[in-house]
N, C-alpha and C. Protein backbone atom coordinates (compact mmCIF):
# COMPACT_ATOMS: atom_id res chain seq x y z
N UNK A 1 -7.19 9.84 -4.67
CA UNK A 1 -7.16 10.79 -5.78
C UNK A 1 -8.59 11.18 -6.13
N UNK A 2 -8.54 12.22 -6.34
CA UNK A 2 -10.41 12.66 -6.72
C UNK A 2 -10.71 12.44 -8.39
N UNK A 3 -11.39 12.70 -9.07
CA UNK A 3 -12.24 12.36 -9.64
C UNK A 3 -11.41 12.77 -11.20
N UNK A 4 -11.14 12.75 -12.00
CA UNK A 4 -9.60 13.17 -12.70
C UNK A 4 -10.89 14.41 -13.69
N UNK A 5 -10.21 15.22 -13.72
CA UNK A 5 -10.88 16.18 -14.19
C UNK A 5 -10.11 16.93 -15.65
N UNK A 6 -8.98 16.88 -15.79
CA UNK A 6 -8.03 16.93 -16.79
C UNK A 6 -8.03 16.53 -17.86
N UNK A 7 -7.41 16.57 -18.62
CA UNK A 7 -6.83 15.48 -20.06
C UNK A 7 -5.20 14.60 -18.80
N UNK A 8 -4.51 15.59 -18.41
CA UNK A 8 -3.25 15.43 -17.48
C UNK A 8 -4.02 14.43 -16.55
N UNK A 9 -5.10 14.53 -15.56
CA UNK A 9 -5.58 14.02 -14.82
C UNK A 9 -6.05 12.52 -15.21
N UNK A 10 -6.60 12.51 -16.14
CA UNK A 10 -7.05 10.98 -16.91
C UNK A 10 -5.84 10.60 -17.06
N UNK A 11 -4.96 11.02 -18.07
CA UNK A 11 -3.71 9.73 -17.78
C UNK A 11 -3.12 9.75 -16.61
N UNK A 12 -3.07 10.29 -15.89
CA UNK A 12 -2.33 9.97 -14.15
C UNK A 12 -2.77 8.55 -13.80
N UNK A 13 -4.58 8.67 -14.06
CA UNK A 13 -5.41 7.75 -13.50
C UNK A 13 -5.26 6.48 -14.30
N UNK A 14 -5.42 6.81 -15.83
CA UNK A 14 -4.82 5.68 -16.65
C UNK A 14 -3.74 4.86 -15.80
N UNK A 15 -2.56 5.87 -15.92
CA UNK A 15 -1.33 4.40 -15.41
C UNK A 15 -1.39 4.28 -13.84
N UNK A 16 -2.19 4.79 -13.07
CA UNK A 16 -2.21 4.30 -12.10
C UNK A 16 -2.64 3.24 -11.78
N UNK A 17 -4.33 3.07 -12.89
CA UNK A 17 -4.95 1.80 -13.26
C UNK A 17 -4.07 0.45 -14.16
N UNK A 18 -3.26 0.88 -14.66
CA UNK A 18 -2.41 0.07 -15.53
C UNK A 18 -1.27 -0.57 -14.55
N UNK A 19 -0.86 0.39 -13.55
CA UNK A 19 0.07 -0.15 -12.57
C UNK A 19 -0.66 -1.46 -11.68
N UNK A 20 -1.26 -1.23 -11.85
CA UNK A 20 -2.09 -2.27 -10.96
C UNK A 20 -2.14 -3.69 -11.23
N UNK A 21 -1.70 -3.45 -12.59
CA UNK A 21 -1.53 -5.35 -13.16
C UNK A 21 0.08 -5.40 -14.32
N UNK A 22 0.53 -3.93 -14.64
CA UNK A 22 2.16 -4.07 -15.10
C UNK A 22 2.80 -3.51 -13.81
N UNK A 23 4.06 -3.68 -14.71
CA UNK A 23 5.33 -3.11 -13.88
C UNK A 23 5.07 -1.38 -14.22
N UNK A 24 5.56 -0.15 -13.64
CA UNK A 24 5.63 0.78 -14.36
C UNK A 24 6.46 0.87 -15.09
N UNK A 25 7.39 0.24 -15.35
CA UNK A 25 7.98 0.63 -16.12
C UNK A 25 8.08 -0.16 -17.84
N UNK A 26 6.84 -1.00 -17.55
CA UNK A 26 6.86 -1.51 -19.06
C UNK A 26 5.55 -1.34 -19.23
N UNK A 27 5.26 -0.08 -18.93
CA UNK A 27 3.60 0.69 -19.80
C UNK A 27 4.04 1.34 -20.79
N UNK A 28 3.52 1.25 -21.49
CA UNK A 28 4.03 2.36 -22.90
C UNK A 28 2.71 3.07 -22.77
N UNK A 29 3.02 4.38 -24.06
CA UNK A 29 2.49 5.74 -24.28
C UNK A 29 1.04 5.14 -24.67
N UNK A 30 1.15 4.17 -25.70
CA UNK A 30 -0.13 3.69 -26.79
C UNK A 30 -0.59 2.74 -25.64
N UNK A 31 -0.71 2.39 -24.51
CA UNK A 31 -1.18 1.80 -23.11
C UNK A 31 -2.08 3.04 -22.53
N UNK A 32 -1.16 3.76 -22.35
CA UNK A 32 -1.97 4.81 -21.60
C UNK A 32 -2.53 6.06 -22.20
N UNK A 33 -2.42 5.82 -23.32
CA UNK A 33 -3.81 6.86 -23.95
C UNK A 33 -4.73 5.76 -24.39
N UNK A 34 -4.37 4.87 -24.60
CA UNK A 34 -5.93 4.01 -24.89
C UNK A 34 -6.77 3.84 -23.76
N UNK A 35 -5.95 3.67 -22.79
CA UNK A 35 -7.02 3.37 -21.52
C UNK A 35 -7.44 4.62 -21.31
N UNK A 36 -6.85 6.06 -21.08
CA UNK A 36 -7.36 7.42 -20.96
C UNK A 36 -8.20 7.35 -22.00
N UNK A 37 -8.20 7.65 -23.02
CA UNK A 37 -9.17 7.82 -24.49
C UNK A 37 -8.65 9.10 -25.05
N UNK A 38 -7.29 9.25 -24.56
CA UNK A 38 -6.67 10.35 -25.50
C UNK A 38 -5.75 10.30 -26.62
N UNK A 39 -5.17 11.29 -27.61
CA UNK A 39 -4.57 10.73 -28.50
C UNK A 39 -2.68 11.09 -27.86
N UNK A 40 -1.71 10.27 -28.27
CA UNK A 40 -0.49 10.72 -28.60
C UNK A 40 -0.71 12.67 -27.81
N UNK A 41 -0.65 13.34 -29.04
CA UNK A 41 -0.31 14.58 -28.66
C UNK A 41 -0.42 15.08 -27.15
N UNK A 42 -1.50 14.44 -26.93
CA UNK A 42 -2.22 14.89 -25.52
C UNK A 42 -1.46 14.37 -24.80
N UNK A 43 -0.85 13.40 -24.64
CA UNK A 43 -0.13 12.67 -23.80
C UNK A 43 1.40 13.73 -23.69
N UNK A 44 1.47 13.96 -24.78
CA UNK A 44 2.91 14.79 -25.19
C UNK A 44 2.81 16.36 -24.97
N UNK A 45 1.98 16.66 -24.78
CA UNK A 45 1.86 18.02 -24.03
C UNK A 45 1.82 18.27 -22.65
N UNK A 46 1.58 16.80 -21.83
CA UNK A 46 2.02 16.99 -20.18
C UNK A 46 3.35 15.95 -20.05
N UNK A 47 3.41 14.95 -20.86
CA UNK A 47 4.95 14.32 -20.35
C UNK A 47 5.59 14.17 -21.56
N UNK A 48 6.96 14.31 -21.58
CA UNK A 48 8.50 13.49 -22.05
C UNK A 48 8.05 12.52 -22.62
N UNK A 49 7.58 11.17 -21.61
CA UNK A 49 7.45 10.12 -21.95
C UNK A 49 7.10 9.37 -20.61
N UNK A 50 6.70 7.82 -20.79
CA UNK A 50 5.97 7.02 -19.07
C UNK A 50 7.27 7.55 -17.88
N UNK A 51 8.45 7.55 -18.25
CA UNK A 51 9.27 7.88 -17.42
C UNK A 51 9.14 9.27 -16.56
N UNK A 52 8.81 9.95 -17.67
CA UNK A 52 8.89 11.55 -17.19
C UNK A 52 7.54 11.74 -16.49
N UNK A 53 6.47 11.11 -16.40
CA UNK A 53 4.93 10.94 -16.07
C UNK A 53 5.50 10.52 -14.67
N UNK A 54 6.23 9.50 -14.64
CA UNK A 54 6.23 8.74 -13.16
C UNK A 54 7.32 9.66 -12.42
N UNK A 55 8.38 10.35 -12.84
CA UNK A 55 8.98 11.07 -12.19
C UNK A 55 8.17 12.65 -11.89
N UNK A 56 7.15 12.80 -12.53
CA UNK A 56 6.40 14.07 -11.85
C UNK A 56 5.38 13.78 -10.87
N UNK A 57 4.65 12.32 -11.22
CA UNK A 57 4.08 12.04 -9.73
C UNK A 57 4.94 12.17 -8.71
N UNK A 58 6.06 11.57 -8.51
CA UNK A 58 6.85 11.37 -7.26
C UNK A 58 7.63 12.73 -7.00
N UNK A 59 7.94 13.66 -7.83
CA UNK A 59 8.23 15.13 -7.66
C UNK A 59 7.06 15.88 -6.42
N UNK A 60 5.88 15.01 -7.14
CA UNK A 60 4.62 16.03 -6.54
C UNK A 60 4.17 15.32 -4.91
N UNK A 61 4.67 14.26 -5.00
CA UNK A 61 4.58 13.51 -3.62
C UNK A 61 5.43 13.66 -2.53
N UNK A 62 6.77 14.47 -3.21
CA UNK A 62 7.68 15.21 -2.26
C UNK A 62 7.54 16.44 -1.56
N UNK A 63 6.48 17.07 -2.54
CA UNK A 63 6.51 18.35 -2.07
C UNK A 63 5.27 18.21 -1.00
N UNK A 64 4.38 17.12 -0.95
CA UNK A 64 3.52 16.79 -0.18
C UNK A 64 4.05 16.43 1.19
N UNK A 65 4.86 15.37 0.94
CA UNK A 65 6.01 14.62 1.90
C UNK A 65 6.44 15.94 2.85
N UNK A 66 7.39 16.57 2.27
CA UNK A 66 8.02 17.78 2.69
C UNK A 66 7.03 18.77 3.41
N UNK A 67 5.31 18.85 3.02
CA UNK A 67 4.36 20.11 3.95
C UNK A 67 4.06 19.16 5.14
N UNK A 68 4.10 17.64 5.19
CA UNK A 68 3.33 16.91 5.69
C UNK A 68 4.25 16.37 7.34
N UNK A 69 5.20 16.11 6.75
CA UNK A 69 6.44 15.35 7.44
C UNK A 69 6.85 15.88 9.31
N UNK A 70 6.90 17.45 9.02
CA UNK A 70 7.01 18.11 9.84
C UNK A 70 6.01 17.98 10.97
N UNK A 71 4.72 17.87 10.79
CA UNK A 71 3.66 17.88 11.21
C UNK A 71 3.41 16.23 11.91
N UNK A 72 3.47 15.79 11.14
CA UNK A 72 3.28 14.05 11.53
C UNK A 72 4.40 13.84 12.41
N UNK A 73 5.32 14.59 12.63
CA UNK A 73 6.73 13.72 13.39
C UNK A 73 6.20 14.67 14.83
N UNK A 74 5.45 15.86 15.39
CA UNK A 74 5.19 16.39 15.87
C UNK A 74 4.02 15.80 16.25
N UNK A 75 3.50 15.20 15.81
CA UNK A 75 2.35 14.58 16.17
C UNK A 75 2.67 13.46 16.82
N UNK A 76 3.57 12.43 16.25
CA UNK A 76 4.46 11.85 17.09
C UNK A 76 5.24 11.79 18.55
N UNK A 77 5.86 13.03 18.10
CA UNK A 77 6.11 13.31 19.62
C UNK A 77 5.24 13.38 20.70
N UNK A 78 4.52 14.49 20.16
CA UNK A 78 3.52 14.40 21.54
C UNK A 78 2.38 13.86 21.42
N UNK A 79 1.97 12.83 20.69
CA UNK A 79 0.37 11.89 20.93
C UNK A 79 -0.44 12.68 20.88
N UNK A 80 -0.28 14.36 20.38
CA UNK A 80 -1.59 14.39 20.50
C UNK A 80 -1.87 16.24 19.45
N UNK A 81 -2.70 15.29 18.16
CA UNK A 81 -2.51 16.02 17.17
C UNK A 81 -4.00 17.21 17.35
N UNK A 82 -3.52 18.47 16.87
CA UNK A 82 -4.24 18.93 16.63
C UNK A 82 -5.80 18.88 15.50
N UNK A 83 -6.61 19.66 15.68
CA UNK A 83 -7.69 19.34 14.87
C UNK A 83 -7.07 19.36 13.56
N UNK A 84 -6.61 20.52 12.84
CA UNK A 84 -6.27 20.94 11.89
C UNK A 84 -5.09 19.78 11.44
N UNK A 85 -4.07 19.37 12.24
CA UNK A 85 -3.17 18.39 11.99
C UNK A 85 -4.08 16.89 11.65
N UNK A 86 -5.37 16.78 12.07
CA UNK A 86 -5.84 15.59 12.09
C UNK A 86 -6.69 15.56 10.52
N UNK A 87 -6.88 16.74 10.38
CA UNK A 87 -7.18 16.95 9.22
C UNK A 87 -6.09 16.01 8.03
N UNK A 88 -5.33 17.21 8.39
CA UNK A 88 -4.64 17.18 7.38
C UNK A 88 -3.99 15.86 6.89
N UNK A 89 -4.13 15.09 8.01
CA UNK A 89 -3.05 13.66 8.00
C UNK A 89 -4.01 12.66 6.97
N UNK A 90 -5.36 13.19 7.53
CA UNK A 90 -6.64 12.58 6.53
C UNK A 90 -6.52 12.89 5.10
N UNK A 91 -6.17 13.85 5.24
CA UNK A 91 -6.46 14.71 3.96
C UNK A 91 -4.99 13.96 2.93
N UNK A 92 -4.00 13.95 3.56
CA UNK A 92 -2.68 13.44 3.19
C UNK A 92 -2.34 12.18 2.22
N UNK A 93 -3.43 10.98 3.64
CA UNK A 93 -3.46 9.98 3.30
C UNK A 93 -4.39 9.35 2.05
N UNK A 94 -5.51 9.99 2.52
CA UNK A 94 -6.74 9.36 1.50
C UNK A 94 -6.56 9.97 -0.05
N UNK A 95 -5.40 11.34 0.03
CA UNK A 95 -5.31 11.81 -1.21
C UNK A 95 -4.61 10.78 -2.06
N UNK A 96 -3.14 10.50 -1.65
CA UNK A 96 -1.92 10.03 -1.49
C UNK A 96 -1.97 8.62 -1.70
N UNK A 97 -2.88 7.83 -1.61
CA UNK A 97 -3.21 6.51 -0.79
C UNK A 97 -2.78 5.48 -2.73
N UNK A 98 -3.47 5.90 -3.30
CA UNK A 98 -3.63 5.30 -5.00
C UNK A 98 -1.79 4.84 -5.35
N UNK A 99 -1.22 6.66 -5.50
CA UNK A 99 0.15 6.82 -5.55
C UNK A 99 0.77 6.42 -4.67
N UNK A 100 0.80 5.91 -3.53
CA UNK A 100 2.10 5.37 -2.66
C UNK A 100 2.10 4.48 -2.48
N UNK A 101 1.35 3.82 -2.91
CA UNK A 101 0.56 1.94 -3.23
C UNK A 101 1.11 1.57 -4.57
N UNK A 102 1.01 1.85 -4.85
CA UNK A 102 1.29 2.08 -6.43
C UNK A 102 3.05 1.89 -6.54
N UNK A 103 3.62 3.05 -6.12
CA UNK A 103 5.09 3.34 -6.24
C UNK A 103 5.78 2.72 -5.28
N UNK A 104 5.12 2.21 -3.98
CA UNK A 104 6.09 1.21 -3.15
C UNK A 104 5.60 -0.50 -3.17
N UNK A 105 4.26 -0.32 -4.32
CA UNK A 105 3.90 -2.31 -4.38
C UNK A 105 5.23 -2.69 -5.29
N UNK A 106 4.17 -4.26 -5.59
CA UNK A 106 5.09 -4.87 -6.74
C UNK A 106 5.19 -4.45 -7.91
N UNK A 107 4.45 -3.25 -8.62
CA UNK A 107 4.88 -2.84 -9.58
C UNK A 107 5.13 -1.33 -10.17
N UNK A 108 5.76 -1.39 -8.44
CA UNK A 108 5.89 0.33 -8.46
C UNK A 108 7.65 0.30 -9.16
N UNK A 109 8.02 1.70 -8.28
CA UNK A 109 9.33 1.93 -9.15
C UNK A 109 10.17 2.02 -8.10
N UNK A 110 11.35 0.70 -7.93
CA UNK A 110 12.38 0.42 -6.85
C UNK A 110 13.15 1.79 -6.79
N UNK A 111 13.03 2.50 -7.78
CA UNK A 111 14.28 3.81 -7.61
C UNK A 111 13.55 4.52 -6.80
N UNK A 112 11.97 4.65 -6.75
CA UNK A 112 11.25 5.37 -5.78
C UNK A 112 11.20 5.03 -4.53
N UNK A 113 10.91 4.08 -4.16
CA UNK A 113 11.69 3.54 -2.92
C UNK A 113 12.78 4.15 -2.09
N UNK A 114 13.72 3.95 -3.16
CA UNK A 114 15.40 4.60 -1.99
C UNK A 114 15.16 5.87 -2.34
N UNK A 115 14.66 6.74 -3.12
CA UNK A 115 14.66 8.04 -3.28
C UNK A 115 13.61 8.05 -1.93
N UNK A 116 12.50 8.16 -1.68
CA UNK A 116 11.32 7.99 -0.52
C UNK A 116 12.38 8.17 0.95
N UNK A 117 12.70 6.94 0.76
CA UNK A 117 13.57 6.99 1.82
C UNK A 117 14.78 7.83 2.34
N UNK A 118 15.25 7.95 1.62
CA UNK A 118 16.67 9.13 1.71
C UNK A 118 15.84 10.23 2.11
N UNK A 119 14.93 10.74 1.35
CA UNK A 119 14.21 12.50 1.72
C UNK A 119 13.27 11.92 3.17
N UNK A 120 13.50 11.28 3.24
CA UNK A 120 12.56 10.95 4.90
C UNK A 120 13.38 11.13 5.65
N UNK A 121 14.38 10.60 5.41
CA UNK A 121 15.84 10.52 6.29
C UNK A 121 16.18 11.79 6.65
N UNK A 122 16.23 12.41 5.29
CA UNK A 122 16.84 13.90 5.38
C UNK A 122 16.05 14.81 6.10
N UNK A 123 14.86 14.65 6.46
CA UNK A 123 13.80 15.58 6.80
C UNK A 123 13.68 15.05 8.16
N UNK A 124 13.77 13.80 8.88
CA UNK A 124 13.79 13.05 10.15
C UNK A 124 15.43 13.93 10.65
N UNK A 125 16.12 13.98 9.93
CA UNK A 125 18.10 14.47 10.68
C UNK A 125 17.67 16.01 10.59
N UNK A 126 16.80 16.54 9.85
CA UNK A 126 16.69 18.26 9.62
C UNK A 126 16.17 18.47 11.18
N UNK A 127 14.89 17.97 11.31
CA UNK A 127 13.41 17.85 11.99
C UNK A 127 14.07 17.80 13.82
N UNK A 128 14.67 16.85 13.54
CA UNK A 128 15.70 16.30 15.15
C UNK A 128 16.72 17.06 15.24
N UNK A 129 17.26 17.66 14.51
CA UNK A 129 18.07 18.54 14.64
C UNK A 129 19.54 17.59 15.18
N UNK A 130 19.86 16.61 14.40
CA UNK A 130 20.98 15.75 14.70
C UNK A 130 21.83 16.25 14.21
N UNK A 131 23.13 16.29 14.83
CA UNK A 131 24.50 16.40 14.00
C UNK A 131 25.10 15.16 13.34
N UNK A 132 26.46 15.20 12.43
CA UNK A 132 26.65 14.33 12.13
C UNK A 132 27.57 13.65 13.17
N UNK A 133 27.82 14.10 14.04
CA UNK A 133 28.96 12.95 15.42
C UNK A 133 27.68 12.29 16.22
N UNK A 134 26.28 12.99 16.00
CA UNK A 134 25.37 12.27 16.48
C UNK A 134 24.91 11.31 16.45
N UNK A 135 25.07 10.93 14.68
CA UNK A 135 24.76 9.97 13.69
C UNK A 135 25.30 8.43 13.67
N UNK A 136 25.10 7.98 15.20
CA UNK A 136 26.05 6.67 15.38
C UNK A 136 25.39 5.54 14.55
N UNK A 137 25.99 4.39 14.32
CA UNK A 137 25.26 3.13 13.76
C UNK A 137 23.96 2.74 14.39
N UNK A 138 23.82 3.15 15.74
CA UNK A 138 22.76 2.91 16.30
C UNK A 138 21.74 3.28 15.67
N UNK A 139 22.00 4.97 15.73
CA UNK A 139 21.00 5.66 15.58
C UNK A 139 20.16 5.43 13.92
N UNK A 140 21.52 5.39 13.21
CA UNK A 140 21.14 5.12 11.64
C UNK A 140 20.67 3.89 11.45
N UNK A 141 20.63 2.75 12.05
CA UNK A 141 19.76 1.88 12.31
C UNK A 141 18.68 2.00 12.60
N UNK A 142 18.51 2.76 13.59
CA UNK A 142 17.15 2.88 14.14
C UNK A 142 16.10 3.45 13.76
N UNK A 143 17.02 4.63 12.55
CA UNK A 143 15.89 5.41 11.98
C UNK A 143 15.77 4.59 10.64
N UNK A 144 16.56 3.90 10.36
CA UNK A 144 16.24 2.80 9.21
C UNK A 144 15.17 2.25 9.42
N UNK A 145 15.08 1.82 10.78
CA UNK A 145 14.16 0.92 11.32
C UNK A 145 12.47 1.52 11.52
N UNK A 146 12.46 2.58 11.51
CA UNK A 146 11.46 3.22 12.02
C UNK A 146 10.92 3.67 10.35
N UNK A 147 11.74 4.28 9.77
CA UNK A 147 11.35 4.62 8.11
C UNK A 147 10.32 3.42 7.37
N UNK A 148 11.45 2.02 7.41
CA UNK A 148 10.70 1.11 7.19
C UNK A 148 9.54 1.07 7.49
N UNK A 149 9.32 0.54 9.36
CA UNK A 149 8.18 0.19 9.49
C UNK A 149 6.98 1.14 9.47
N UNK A 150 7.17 2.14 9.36
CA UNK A 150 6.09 3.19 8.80
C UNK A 150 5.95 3.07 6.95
N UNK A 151 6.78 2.85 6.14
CA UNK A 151 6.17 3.08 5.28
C UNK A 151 5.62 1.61 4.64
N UNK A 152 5.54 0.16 5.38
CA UNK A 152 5.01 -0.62 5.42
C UNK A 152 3.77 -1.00 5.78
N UNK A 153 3.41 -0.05 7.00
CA UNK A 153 2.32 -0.12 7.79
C UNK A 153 1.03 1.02 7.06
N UNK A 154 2.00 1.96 5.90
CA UNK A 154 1.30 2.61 5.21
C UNK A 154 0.39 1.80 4.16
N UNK A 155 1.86 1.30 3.23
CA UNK A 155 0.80 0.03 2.57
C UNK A 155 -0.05 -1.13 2.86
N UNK A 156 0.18 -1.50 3.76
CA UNK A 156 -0.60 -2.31 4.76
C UNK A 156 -1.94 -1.64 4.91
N UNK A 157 -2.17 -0.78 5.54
CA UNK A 157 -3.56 -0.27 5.78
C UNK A 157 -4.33 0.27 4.29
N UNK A 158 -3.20 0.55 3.19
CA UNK A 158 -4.20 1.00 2.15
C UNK A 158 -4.44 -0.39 1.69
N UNK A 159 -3.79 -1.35 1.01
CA UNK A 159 -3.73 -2.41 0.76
C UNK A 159 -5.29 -3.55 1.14
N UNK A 160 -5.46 -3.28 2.68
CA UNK A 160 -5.85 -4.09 3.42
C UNK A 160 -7.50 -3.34 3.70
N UNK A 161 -7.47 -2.23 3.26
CA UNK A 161 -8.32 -0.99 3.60
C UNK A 161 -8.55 -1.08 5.08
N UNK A 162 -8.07 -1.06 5.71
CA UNK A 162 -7.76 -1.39 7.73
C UNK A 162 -8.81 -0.09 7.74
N UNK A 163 -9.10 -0.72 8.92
CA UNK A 163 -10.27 0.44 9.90
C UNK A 163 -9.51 1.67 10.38
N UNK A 164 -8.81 1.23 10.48
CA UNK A 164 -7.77 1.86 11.72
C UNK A 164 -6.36 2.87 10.36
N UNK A 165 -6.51 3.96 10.58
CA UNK A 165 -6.03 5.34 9.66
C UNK A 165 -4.38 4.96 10.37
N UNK A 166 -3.36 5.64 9.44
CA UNK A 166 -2.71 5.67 9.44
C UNK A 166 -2.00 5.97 10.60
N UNK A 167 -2.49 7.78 10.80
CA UNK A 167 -2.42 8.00 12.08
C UNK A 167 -2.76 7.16 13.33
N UNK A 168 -3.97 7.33 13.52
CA UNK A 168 -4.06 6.36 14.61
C UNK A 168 -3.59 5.03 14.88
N UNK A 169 -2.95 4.15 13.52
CA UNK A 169 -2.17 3.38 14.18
C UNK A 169 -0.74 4.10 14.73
N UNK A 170 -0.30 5.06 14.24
CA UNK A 170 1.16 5.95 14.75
C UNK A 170 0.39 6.04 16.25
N UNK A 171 -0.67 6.45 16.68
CA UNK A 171 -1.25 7.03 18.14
C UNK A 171 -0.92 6.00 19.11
N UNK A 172 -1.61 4.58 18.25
CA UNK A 172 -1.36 3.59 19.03
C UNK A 172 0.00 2.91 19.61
N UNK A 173 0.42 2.93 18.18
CA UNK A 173 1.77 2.60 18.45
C UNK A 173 2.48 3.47 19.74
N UNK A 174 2.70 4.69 19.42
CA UNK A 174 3.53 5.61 20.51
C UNK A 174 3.11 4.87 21.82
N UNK A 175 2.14 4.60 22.33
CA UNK A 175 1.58 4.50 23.27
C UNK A 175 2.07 3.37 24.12
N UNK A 176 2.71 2.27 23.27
CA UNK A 176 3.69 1.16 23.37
C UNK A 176 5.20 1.36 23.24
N UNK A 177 5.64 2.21 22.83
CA UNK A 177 6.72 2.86 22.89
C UNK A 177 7.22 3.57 24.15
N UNK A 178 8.73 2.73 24.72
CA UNK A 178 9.04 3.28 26.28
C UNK A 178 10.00 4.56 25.56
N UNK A 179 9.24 5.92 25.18
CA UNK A 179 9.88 7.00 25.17
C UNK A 179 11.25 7.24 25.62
N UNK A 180 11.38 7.12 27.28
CA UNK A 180 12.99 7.61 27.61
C UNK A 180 14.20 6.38 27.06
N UNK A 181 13.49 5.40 26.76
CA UNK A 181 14.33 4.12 26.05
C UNK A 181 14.48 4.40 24.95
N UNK A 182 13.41 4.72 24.16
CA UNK A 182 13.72 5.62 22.74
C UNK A 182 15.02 6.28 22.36
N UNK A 183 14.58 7.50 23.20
CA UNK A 183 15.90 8.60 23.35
C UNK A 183 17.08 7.94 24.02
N UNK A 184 17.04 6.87 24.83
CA UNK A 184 18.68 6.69 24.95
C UNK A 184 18.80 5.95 24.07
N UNK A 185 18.16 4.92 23.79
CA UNK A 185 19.02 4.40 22.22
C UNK A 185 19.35 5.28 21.29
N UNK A 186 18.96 6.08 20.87
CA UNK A 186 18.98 7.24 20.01
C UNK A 186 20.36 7.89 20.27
N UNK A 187 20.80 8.06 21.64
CA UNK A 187 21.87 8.82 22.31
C UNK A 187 22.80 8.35 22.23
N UNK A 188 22.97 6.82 22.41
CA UNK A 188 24.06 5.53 22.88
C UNK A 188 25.11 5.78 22.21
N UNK A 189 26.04 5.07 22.64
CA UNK A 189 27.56 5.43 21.72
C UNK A 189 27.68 4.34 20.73
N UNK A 190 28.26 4.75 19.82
CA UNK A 190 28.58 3.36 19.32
C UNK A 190 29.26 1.90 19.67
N UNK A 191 28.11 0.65 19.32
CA UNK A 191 29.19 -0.56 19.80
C UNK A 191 30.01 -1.08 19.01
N UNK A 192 31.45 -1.27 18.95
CA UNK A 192 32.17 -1.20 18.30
C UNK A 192 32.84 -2.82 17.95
N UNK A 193 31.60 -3.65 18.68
CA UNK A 193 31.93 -4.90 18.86
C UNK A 193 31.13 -5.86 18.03
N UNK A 194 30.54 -5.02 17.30
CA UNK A 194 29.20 -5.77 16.28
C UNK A 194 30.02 -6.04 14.73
């Protein structure tokens, strides 16, 4: 996150700083204007209330999600991202990095989580262009499986501040990945014996 330039911007940063040692969801208003240095009103002219604050970060992380998603799964595919894509994945992460740490640690918000996940889902079945007879247990496993370990390996590297960018662990990874094994698991029929 850059440098908060706002009255809106200071409390973002407030409870982002506050998340860091509560739950979000037991910050109150008189929490996060004291740590901002603003009063009440100010607080009440960009949010509802801490609820409505944390549901417009994660509004605004979708619409990020959603420019970003397309691009990264393409990058995926073929190992090999453009300049502008490499940018951007930089640009994505290091923006992004505060807020998705934040909303998927221990004192982020579990509803953000399965919400995260579902619009990944939905944008991974758009993106692949799957039908739903496509959609075997396998497959919905697998992309379970893959959702996960990407958005683990996300917090992991911010967490850990790893050398090694987000992307380029995705680079690496692919690279260990037997592709045409990929796609037939992906393809397989269902086993009906599990």
């Amino acid at each position: 996150m850059t440098k908060p330039t706002t009255a809106r911007d200071c409390i973002v940063e407030a409870f982002l700083q506050l998340c860091q040692t509560l739950p979000c969801d037991q910050i109150t208003v008189s929490q996060l204007t004291k740590k901002a240095g603003y009063n009440r009103s100010t607080f009440y002219a960009y949010f509802n209330n801490t609820d409505d604050l944390l549901k417009q970060l994660e509004n605004e992380f979708f619409q990020l999600v959603d420019m970003f998603l397309p691009r990264g799964l393409r990058i995926f595919r073929t190992g090999v991202p453009t300049a502008e894509e490499r940018l951007l994945a930089q640009s994505f992460f290091k923006t992004n990095a505060r807020i998705l740490v934040m909303l998927l640690g221990p004192n982020g918000d579990p509803r953000f989580v399965h919400k995260l996940k579902s619009h990944i889902r939905k944008v991974l079945i758009q993106n692949l262009q799957l039908t739903v007879d496509e959609m075997t247990p396998q497959l919905q496993l697998l992309i379970e499986f893959i959702i996960n370990g990407h958005l683990q390996v996300l917090v992991y590297c911010y967490e850990h501040q790893s050398p090694l960018s987000p992307l380029d662990f995705w680079l690496k990874l692919r690279s260990f990945i037997d592709q045409p094994a990929l796609l037939a698991a992906m393809a397989a029929k269902s086993d009906t014996t599990l």
